[in-house]
Structures are given as C-alpha cells and as structure tokens.
N, C-alpha and C. Protein backbone atom coordinates (compact mmCIF):
# COMPACT_ATOMS: atom_id res chain seq x y z
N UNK A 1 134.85 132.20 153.69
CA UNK A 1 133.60 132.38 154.40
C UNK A 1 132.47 131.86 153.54
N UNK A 2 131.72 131.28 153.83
CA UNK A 2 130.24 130.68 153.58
C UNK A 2 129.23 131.60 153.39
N UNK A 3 128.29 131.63 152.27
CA UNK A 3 127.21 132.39 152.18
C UNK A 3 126.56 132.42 153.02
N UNK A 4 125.38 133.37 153.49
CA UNK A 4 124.49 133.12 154.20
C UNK A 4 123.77 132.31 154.29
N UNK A 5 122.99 132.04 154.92
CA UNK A 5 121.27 131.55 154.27
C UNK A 5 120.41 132.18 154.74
N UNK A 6 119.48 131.67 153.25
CA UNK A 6 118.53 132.30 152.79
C UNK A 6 117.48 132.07 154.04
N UNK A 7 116.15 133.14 153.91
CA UNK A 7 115.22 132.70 154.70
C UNK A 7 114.50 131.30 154.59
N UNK A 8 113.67 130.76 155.26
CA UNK A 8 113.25 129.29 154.65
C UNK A 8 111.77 129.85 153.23
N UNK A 9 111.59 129.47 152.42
CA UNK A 9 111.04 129.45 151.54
C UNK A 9 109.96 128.64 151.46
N UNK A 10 108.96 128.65 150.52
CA UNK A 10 107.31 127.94 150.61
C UNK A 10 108.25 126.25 150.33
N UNK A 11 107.42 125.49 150.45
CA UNK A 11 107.88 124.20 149.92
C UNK A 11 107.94 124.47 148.15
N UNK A 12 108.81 123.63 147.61
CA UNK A 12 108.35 123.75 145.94
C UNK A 12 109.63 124.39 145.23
N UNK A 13 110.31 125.20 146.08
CA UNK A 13 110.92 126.74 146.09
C UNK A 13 111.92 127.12 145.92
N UNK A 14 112.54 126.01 146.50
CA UNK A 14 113.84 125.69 147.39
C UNK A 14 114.79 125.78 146.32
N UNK A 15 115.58 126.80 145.56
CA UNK A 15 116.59 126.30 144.43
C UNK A 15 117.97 126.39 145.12
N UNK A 16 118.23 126.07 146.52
CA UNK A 16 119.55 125.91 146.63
C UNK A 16 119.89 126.82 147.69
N UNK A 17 121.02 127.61 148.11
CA UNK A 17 121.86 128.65 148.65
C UNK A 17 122.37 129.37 147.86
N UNK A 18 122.04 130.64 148.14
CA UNK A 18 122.88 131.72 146.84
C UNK A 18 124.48 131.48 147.23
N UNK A 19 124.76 131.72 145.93
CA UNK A 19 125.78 131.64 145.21
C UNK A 19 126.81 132.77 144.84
N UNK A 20 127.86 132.91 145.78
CA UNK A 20 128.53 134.26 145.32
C UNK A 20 130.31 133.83 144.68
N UNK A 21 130.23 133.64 143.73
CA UNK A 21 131.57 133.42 142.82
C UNK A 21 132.90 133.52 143.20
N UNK A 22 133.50 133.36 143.05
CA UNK A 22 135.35 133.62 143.63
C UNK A 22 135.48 134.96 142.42
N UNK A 23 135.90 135.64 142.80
CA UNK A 23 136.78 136.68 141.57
C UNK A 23 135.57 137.60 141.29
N UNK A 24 134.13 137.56 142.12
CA UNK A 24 133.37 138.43 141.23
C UNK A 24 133.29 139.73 142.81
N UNK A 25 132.60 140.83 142.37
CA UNK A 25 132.94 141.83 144.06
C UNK A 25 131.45 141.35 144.60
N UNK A 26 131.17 142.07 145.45
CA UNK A 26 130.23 141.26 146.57
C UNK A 26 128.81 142.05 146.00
N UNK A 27 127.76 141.09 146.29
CA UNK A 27 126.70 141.60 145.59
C UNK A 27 126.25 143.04 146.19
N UNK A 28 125.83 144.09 145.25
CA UNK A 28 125.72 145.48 145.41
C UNK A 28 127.20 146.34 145.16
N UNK A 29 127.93 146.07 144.82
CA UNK A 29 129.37 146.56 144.39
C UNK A 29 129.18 146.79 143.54
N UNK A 30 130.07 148.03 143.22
CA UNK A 30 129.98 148.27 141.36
C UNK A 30 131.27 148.22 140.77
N UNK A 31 131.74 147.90 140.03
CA UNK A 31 132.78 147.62 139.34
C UNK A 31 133.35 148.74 138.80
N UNK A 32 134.62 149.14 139.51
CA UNK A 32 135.31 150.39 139.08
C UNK A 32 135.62 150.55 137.67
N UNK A 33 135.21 151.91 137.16
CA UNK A 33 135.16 151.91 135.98
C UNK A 33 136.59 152.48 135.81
N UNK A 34 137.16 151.85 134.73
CA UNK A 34 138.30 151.57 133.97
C UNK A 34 139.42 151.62 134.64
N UNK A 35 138.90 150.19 135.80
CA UNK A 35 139.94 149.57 135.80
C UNK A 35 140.84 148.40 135.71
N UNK A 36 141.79 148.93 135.17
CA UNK A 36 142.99 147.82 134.40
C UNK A 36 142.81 146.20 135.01
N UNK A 37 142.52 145.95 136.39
CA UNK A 37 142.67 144.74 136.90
C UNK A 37 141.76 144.21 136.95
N UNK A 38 140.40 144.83 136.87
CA UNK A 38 138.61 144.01 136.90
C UNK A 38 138.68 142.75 136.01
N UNK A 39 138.10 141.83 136.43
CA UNK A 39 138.10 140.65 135.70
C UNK A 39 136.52 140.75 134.83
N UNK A 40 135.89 141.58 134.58
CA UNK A 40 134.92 141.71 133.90
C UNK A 40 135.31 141.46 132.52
N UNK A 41 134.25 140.43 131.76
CA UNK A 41 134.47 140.22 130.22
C UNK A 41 133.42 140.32 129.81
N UNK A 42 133.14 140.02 128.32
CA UNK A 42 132.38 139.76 127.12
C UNK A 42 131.63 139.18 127.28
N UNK A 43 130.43 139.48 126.44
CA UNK A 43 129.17 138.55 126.71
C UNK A 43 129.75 136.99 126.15
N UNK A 44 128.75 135.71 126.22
CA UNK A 44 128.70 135.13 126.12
C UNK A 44 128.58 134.66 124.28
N UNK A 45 127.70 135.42 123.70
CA UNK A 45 127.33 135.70 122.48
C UNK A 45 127.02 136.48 121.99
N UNK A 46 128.26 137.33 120.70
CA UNK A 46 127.99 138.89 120.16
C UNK A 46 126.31 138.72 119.37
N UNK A 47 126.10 139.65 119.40
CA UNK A 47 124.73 140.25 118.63
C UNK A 47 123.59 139.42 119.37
N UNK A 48 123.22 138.24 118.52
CA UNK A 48 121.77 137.81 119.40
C UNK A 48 120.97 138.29 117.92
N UNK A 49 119.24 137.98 118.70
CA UNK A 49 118.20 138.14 118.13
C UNK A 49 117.93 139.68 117.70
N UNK A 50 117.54 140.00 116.29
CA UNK A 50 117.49 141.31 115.53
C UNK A 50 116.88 142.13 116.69
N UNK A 51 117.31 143.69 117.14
CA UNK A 51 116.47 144.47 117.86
C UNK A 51 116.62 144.19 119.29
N UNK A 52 117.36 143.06 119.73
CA UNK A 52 117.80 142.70 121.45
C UNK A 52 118.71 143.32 122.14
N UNK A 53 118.18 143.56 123.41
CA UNK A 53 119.53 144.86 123.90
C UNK A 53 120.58 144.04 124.35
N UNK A 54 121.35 145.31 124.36
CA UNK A 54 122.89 144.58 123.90
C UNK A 54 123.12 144.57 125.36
N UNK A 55 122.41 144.60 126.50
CA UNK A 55 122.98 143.95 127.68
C UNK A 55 121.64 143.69 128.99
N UNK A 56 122.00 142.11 129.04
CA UNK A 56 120.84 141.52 130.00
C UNK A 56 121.35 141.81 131.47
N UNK A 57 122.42 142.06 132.09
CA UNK A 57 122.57 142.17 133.36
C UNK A 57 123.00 143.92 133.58
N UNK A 58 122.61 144.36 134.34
CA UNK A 58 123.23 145.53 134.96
C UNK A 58 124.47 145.55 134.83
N UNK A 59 125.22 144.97 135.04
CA UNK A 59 126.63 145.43 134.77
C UNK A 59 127.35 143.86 134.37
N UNK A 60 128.30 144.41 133.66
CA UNK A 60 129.34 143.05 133.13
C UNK A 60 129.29 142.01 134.20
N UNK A 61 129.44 140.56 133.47
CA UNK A 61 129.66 139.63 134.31
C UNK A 61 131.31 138.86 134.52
N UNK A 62 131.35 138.92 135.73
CA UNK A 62 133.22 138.64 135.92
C UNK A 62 133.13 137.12 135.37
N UNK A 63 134.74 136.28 135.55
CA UNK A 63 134.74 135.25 134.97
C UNK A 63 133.90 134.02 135.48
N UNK A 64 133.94 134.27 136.82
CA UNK A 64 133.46 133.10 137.42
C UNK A 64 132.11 133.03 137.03
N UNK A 65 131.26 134.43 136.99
CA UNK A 65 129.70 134.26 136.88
C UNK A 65 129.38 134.16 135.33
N UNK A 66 130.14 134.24 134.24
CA UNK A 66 130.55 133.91 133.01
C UNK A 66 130.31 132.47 133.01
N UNK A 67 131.00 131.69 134.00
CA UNK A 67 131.05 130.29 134.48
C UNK A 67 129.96 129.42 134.84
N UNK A 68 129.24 130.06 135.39
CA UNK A 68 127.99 129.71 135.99
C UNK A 68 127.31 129.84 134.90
N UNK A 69 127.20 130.63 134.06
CA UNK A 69 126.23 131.02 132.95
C UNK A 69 126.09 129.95 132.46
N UNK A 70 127.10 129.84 132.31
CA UNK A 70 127.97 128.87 130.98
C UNK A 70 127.16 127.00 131.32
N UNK A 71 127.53 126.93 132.46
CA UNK A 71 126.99 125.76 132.88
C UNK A 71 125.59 125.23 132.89
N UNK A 72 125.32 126.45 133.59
CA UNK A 72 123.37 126.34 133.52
C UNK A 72 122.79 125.85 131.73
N UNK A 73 123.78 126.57 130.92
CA UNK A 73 123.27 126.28 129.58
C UNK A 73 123.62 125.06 129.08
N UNK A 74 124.60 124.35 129.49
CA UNK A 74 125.33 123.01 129.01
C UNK A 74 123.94 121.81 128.99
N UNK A 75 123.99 121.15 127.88
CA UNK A 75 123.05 120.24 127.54
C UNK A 75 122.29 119.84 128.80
N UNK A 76 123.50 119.09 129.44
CA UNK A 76 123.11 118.05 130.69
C UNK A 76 122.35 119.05 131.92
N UNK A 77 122.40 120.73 131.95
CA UNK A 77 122.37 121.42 133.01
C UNK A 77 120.81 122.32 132.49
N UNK A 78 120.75 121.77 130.85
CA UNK A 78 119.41 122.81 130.37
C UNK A 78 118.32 122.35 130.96
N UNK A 79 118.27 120.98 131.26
CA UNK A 79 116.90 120.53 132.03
C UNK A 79 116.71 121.46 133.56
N UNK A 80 117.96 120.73 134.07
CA UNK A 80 117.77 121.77 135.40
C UNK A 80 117.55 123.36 135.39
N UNK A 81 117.73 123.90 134.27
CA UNK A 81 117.99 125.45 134.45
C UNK A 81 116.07 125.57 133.77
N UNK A 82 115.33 124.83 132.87
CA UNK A 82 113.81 124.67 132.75
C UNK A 82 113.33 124.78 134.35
N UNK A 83 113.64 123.65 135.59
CA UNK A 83 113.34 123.32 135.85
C UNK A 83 112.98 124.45 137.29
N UNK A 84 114.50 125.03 137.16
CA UNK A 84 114.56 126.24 138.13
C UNK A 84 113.38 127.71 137.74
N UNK A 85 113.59 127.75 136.50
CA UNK A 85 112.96 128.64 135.73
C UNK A 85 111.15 128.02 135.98
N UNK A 86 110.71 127.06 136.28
CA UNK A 86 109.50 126.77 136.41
C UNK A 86 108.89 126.76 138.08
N UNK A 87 109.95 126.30 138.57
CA UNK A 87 109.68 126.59 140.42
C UNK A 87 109.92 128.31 140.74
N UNK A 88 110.57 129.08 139.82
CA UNK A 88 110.81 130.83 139.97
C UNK A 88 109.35 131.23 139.57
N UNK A 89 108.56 130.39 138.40
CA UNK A 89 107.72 130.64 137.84
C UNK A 89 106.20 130.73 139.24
N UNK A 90 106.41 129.34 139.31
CA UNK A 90 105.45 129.21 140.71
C UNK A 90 105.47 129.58 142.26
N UNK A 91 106.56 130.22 142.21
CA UNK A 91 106.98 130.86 143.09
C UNK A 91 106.36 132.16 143.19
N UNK A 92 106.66 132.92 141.90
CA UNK A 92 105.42 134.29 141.56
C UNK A 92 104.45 134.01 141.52
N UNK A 93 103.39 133.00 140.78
CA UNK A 93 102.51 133.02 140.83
C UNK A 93 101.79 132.64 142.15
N UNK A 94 102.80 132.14 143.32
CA UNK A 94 102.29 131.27 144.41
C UNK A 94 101.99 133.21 145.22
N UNK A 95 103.09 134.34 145.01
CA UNK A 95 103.07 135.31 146.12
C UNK A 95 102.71 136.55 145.53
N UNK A 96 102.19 136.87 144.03
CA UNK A 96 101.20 137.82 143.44
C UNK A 96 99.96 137.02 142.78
N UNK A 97 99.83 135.58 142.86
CA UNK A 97 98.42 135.31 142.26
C UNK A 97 98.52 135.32 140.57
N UNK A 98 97.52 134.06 140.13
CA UNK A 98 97.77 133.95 138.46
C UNK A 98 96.40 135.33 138.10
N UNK A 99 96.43 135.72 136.53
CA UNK A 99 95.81 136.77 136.61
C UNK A 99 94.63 136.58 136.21
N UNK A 100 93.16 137.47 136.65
CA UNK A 100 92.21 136.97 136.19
C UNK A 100 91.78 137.03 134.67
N UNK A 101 91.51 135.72 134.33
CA UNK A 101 91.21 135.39 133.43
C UNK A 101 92.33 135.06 132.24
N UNK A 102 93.26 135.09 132.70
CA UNK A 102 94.33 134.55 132.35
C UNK A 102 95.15 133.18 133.03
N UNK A 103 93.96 131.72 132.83
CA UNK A 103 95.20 130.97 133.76
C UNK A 103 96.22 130.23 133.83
N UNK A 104 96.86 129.95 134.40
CA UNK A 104 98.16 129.98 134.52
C UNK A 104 99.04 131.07 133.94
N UNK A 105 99.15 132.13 134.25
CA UNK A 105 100.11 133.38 133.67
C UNK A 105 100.02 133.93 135.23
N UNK A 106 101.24 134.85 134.53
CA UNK A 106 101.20 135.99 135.64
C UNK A 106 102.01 136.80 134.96
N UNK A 107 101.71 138.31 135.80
CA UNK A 107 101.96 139.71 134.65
C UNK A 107 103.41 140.09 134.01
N UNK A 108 103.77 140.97 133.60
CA UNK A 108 105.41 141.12 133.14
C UNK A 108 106.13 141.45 134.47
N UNK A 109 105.48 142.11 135.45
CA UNK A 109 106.62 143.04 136.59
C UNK A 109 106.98 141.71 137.56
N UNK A 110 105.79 140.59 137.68
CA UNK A 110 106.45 139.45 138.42
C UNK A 110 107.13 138.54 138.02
N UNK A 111 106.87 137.91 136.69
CA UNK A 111 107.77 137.62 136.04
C UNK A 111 109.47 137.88 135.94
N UNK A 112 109.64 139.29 135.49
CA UNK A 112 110.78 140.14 136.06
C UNK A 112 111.20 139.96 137.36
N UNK A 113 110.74 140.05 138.38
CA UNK A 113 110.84 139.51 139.84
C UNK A 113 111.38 138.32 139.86
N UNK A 114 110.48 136.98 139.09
CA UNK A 114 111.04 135.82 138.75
C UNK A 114 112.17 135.31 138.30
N UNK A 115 112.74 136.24 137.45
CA UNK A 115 114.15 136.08 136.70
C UNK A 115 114.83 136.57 137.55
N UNK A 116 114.65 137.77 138.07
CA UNK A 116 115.68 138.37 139.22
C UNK A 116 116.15 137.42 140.14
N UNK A 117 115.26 137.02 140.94
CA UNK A 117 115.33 136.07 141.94
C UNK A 117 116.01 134.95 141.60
N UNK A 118 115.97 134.64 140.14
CA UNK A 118 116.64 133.48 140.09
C UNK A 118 118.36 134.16 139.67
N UNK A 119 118.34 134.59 139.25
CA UNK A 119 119.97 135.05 139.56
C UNK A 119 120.49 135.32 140.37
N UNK A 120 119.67 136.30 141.43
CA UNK A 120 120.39 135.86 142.71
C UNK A 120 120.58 135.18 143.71
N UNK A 121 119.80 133.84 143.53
CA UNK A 121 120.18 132.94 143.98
C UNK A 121 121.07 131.97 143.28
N UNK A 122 121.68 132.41 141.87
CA UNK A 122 122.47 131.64 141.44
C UNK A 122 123.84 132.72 141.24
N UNK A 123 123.61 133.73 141.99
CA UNK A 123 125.23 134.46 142.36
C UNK A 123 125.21 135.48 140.89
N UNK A 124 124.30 135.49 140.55
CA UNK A 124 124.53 136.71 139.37
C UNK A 124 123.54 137.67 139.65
N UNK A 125 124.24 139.23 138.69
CA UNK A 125 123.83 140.51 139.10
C UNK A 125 122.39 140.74 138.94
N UNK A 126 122.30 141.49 139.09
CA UNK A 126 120.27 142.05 138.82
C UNK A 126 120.19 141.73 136.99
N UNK A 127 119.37 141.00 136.11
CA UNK A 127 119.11 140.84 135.28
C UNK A 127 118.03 142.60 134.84
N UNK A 128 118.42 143.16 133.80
CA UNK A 128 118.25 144.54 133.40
C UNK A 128 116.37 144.59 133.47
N UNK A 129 115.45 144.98 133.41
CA UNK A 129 114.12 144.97 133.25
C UNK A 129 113.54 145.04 132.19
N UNK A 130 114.48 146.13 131.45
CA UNK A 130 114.17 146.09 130.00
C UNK A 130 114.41 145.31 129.11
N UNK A 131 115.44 144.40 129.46
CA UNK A 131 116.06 143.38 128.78
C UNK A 131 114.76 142.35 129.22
N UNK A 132 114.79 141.73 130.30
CA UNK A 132 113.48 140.37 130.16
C UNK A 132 112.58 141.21 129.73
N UNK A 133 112.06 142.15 129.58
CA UNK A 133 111.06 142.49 129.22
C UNK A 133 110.51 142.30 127.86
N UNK A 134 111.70 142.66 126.89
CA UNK A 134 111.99 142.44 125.40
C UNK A 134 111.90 141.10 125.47
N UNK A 135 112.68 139.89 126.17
CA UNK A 135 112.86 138.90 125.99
C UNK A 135 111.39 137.90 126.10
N UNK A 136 110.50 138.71 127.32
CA UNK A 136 109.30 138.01 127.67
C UNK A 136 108.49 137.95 126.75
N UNK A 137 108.42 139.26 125.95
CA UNK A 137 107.74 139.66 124.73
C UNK A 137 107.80 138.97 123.65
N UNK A 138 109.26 138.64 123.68
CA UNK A 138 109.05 138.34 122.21
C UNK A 138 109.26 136.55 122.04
N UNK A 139 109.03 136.07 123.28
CA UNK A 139 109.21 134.48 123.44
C UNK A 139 107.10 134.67 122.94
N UNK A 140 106.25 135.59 124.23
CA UNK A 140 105.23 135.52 124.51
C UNK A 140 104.01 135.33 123.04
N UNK A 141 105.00 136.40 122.02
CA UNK A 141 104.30 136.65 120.56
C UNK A 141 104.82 135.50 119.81
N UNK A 142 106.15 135.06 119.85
CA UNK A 142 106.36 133.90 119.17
C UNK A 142 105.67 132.37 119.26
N UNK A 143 105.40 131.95 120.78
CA UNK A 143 104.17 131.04 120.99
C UNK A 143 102.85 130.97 120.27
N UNK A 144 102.59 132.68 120.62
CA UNK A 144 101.08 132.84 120.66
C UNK A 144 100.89 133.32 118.73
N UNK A 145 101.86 133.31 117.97
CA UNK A 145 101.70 134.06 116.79
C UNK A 145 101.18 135.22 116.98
N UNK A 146 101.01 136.13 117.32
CA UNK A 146 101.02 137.44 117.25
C UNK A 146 101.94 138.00 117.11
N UNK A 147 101.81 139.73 116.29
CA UNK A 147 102.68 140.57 116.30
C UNK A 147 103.14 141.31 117.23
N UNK A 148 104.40 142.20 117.63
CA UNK A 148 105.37 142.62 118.73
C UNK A 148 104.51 143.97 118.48
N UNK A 149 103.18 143.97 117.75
CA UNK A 149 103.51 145.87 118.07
C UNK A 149 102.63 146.50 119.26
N UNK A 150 101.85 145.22 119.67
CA UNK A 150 101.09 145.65 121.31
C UNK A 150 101.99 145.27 122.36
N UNK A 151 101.19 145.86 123.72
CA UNK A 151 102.31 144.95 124.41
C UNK A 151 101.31 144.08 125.16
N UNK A 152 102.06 143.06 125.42
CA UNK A 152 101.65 141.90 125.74
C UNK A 152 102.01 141.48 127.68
N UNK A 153 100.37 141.42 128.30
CA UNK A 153 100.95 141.56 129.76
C UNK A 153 100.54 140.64 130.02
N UNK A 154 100.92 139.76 130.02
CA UNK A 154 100.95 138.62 130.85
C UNK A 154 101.85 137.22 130.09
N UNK A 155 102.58 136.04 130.82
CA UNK A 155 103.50 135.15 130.51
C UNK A 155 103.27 133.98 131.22
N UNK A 156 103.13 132.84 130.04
CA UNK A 156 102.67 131.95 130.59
C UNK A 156 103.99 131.23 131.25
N UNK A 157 104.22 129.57 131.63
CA UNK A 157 105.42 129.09 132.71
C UNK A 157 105.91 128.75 131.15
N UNK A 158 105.87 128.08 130.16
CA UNK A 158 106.38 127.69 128.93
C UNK A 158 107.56 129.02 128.10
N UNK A 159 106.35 130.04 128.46
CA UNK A 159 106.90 131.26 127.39
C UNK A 159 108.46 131.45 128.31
N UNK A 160 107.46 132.05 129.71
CA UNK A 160 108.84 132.14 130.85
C UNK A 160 110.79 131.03 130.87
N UNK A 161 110.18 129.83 130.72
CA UNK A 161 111.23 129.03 130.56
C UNK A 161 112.35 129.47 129.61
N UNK A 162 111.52 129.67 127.97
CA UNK A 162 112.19 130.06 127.10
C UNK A 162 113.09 131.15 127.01
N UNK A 163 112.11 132.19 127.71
CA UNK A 163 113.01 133.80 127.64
C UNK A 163 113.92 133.17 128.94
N UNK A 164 113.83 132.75 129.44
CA UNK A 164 114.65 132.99 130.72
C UNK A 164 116.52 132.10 129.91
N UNK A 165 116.10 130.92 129.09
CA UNK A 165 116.93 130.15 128.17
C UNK A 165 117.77 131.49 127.28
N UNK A 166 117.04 132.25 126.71
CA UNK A 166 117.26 132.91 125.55
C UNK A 166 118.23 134.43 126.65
N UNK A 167 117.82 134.57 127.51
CA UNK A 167 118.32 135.54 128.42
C UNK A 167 119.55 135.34 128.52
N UNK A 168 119.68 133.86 129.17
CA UNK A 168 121.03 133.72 129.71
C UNK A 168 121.88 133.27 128.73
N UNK A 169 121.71 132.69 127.26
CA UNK A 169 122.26 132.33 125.84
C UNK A 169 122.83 134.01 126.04
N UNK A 170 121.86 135.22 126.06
CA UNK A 170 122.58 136.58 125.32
C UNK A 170 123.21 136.70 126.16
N UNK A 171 123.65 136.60 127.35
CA UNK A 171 124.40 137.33 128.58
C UNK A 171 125.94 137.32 127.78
C-alpha cells in the first residue's frame, strides 16, 4: 500500500511524500518493550558532543529508518538534507512570522516544529524537544560566540541547518 498524501503545501515547501519504511511499525505505534523480535537498534554514533542527550528521537529507530538517516547524511545527500532543512526553515517562518527585531530568525518552539516536520515527512519518529533544543542552542552560541549559560530564543536558517546536521549525525 502507498502512503497517503499530504495536504497541498505553500509553494517553496514541497519536500516530497512522507515516507513510511518497510520493517519500521506505523507512525504512532510504540514499540513493544522487550521484545525479542523488534528490529530496533543503536544509534548511529555512541556519545556525541560533551553534555548531549543520549537520545534525539522518541523512541529507537528500526533498521530501515537507521537507513534513511544514514543516507540523508552521505556526502552526495548533505546538500539536499541543507536544503530540506532551509525550505522546513521557511516554512516556519512563512506560518509563525520572523521575530521582531530579530530578522530572519524565528523562536525555539517553531523551529522544533521545523525539525519535527521534517522527519515526518521523511518517515522518522517525533525528534525529542529537548534534544533540538540542546542542539539549537548550542549550534546558536557557537555561531554567535556566546556562552550556553542564557538561553537563547531565537535561530537563525544557518544555525538551524547545522543543528538539524548535528541531530541526525547523533541519532
């Protein structure tokens, strides 16, 4: 059976037809806990950046969406995965507005929205909140040289690209 489709979207927008994996359970399923036959594995890369939580998606990712990860990050696929990450970008800013006096940004909770959206249209689970959140942060202070000990509300499309790179590297 064939995914749905999506509603039609603004022009600009368009990243495709969601994507639901062979071998992964259907989106909103939860993965029975401990059991023997789940194809759920390992992140992609143990540890990560000092202080990063040790998990970006709501729940484990099965093999296939392991797969997908995997690809989006491959040299030839990093342009496109910028590129998605910059139309998710303008996509928020096109349906909560950039913030005043901040332009081109928009705040952490749409942002978050932004990353969401883009996983599920690329067949993966809800990305955690707290996790981009850390991730938005600390792309946002590394640009801007500042220190992590305020918090920092708002993300520009550059910072966004990166965490969204660095997100799916920790998965």
């Amino acid at each position: 059976a064939s995914a749905p489709s999506l509603p039609s979207r603004r022009e600009g927008t368009d990243v495709g037809p969601r994507v639901q994996p062979e071998g992964c359970p259907p989106h909103g399923a939860q993965w029975a806990s401990g059991s023997s036959g789940s194809s759920c594995v390992g992140s992609l890369a143990e540890g990560g950046p000092r202080g990063a939580p040790s998990a970006v998606f709501r729940r484990p990712l099965c093999r296939d969406e392991m797969v997908a990860v995997r690809s989006l990050l491959d040299l030839p696929s990093r342009r496109d995965l910028r590129d998605l990450a910059a139309r998710q970008f303008e996509w928020a800013k096109q349906v909560s507005g950039q913030l005043p006096g901040h332009p081109g940004c928009i705040d952490m909770a749409s942002a978050t929205t932004a990353i969401r959206q883009l996983a599920y249209l690329r067949g993966l689970p809800a990305v955690d909140s707290r996790a981009a959140r850390w991730y938005f942060d600390l792309h946002a202070t590394q640009q801007r040289g500042c220190k992590r000990d305020g918090e920092i509300s708002d993300i520009d499309c550059d910072e966004f690209e990166a965490a969204v790179e660095d997100i799916l590297q920790s998965a």
